[in-house]
N, C-alpha and C. Protein backbone atom coordinates (compact mmCIF):
# COMPACT_ATOMS: atom_id res chain seq x y z
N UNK A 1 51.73 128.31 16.49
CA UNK A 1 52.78 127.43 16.04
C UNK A 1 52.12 126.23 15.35
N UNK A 2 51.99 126.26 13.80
CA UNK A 2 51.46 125.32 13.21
C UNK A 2 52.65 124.32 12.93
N UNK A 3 51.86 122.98 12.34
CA UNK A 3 52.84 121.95 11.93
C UNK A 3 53.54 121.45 12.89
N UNK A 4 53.55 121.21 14.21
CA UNK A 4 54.25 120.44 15.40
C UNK A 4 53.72 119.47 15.52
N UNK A 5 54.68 118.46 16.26
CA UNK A 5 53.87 117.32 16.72
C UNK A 5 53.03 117.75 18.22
N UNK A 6 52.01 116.60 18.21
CA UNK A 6 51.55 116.70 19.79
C UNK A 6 51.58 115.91 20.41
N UNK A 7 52.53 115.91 21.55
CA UNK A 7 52.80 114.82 22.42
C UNK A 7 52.24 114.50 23.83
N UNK A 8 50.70 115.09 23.52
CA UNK A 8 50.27 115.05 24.53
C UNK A 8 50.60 113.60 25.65
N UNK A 9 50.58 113.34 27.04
CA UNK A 9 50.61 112.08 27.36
C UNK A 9 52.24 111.62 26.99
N UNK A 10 53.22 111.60 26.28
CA UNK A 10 53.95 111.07 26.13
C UNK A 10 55.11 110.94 26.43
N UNK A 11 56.30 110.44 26.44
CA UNK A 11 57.77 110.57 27.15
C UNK A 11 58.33 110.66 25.60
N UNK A 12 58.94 111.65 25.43
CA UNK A 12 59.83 112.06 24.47
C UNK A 12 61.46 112.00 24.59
N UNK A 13 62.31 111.32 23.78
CA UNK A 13 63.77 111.10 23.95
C UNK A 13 64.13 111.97 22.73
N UNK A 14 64.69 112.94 23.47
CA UNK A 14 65.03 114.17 22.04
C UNK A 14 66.64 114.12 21.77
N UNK A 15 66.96 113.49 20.76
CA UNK A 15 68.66 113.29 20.50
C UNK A 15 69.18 114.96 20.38
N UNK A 16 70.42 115.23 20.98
CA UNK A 16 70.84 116.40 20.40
C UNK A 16 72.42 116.46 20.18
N UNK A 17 73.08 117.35 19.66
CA UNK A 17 74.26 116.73 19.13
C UNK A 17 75.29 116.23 20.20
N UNK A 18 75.33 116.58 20.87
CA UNK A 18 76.13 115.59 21.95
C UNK A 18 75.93 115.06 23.51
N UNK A 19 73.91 114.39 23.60
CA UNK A 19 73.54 113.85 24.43
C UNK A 19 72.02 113.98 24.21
N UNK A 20 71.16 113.21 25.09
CA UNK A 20 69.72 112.86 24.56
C UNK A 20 68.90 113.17 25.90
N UNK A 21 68.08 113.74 25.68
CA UNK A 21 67.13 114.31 27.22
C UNK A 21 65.94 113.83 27.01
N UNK A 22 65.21 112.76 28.13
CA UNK A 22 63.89 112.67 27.64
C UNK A 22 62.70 113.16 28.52
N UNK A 23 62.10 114.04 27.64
CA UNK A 23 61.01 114.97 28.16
C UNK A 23 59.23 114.08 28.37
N UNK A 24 59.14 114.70 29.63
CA UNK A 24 57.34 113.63 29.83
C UNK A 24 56.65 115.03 29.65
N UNK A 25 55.48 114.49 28.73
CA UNK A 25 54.13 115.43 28.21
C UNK A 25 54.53 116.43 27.79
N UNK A 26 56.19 116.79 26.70
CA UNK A 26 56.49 118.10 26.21
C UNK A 26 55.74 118.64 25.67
N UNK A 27 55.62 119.69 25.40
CA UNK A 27 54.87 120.93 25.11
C UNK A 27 56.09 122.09 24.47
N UNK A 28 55.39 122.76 23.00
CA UNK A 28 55.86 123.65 22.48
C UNK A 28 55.72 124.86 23.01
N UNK A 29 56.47 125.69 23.13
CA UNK A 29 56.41 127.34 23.97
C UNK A 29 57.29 128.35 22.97
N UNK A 30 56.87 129.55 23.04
CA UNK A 30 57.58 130.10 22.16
C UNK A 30 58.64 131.02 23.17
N UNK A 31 59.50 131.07 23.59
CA UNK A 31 60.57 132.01 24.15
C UNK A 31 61.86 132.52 23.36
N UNK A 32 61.62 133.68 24.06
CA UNK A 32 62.52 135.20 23.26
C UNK A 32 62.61 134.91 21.71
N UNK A 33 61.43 134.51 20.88
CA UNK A 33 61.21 134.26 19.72
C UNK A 33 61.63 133.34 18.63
N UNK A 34 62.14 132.26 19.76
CA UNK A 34 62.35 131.00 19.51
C UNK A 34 61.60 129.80 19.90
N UNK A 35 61.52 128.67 19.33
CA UNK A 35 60.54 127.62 19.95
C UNK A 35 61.57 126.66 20.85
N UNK A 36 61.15 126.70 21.62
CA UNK A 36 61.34 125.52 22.58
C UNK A 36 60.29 124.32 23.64
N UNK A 37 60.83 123.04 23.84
CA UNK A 37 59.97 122.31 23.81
C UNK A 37 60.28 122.04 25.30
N UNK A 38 58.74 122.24 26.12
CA UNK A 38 59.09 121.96 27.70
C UNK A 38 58.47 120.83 28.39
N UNK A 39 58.63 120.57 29.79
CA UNK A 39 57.99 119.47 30.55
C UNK A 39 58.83 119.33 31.57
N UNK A 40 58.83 117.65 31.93
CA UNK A 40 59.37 117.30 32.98
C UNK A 40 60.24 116.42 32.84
N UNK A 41 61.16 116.38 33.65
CA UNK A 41 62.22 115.24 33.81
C UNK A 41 61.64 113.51 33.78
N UNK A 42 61.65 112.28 33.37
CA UNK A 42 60.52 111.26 33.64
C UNK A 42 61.69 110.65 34.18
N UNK A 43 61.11 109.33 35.52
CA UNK A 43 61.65 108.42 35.96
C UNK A 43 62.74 107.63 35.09
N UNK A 44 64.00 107.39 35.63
CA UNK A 44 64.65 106.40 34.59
C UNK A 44 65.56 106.84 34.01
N UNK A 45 65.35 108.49 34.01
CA UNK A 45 65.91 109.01 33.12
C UNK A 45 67.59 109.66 33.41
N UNK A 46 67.62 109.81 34.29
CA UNK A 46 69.34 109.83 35.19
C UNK A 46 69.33 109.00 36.36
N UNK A 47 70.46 108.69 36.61
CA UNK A 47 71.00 108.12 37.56
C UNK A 47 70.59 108.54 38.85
N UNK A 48 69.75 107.72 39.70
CA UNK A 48 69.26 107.66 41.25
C UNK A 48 68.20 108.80 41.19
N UNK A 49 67.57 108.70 39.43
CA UNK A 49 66.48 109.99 39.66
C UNK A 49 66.80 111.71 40.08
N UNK A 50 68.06 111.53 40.08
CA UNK A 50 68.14 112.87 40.99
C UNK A 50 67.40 114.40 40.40
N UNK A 51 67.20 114.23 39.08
CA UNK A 51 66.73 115.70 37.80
C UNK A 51 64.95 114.91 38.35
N UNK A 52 64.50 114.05 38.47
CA UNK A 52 62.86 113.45 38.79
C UNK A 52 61.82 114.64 38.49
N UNK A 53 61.25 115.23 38.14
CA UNK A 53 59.78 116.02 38.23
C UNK A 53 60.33 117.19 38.30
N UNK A 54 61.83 117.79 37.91
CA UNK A 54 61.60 119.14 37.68
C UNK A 54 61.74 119.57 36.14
N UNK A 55 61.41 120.54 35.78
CA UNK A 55 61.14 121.45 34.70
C UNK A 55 62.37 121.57 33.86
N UNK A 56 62.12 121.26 32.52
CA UNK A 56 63.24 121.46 31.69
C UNK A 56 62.98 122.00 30.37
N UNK A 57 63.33 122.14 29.28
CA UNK A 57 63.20 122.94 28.03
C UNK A 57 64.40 122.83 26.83
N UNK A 58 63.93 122.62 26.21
CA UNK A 58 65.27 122.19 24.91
C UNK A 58 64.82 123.19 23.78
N UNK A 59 65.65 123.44 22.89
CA UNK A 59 65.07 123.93 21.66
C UNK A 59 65.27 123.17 20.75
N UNK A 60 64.27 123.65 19.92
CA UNK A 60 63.80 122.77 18.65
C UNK A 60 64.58 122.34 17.51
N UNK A 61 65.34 124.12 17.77
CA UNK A 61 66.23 123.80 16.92
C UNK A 61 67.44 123.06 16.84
N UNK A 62 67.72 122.63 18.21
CA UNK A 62 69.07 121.96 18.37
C UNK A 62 68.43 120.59 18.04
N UNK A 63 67.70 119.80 18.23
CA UNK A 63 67.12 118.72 18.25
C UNK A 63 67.55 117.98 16.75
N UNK A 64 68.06 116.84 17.17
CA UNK A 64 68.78 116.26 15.62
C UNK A 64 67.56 114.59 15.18
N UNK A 65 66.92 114.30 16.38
CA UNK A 65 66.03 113.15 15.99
C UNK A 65 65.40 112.97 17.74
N UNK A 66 64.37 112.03 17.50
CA UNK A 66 63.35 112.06 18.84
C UNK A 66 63.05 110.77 18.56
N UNK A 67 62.49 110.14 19.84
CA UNK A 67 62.03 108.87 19.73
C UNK A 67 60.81 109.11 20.56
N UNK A 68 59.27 108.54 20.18
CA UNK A 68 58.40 108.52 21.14
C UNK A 68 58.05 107.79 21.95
N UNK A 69 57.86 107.77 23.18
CA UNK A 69 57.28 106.44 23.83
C UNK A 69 55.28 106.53 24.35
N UNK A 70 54.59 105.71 24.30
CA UNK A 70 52.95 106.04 24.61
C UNK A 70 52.97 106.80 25.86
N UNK A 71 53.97 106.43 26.83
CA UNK A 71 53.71 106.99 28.03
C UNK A 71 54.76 106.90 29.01
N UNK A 72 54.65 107.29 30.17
CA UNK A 72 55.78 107.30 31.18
C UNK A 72 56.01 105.61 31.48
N UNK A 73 54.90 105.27 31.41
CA UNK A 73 55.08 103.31 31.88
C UNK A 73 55.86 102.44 31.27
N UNK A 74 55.62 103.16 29.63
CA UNK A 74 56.59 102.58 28.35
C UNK A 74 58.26 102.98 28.27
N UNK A 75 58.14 103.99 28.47
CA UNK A 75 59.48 104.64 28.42
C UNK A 75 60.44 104.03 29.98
N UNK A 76 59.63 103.81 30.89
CA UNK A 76 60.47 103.46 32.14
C UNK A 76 60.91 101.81 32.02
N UNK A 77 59.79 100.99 31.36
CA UNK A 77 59.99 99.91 30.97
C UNK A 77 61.43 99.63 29.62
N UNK A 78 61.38 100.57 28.85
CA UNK A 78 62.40 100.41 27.98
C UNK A 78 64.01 100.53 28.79
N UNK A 79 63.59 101.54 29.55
CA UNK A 79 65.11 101.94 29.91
C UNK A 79 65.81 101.03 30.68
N UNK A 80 64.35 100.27 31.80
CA UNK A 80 65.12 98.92 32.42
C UNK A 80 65.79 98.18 31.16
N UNK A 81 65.03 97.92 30.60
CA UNK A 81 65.13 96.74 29.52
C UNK A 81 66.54 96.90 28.88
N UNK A 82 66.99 98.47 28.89
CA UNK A 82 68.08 98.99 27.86
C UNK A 82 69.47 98.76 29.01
N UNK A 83 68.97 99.24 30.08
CA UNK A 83 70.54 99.06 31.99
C UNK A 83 70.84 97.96 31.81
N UNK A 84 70.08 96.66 31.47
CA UNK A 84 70.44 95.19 31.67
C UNK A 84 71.00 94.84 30.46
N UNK A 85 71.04 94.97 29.16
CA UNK A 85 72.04 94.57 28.63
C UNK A 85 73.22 95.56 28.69
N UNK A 86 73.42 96.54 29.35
CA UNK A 86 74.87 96.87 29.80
C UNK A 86 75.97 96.00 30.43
């Protein structure tokens, strides 16, 4: 799979058309001959943590825009930052 990004290390916020999932250290995989992009659930990311450190997978193709963050520290820091002006 040429031409991907690599997100090694990173927390990924993948927009899709009607809600945004953000993936820690995704990784490209190819299943039933489609690409999809996997990892883990990161802190912050739902309410009381409850999805926390398990395994998830999106496809590529649904994906409408992404935001990167350097790391899980960055991305957990934004999201406080984002609850308080609610």
């Amino acid at each position: 799979m040429k031409n991907l990004p690599n997100f090694d290390g990173k927390v990924v916020s993948f927009g899709l058309p009607d809600s945004t999932l953000a993936i820690l250290n995704p990784k490209f995989e190819k299943q039933a001959g489609r690409i999809f992009i996997t990892g883990t659930i990161p802190e912050e990311h739902t309410k009381n943590d409850y999805a926390l450190g398990n395994a998830c997978a999106i496809s590529w193709d649904d994906i409408t825009d992404y935001i990167v963050f350097k790391n899980e520290k960055a991305y957990k820091k934004q999201m406080k930052k984002s609850s308080k002006k609610k």
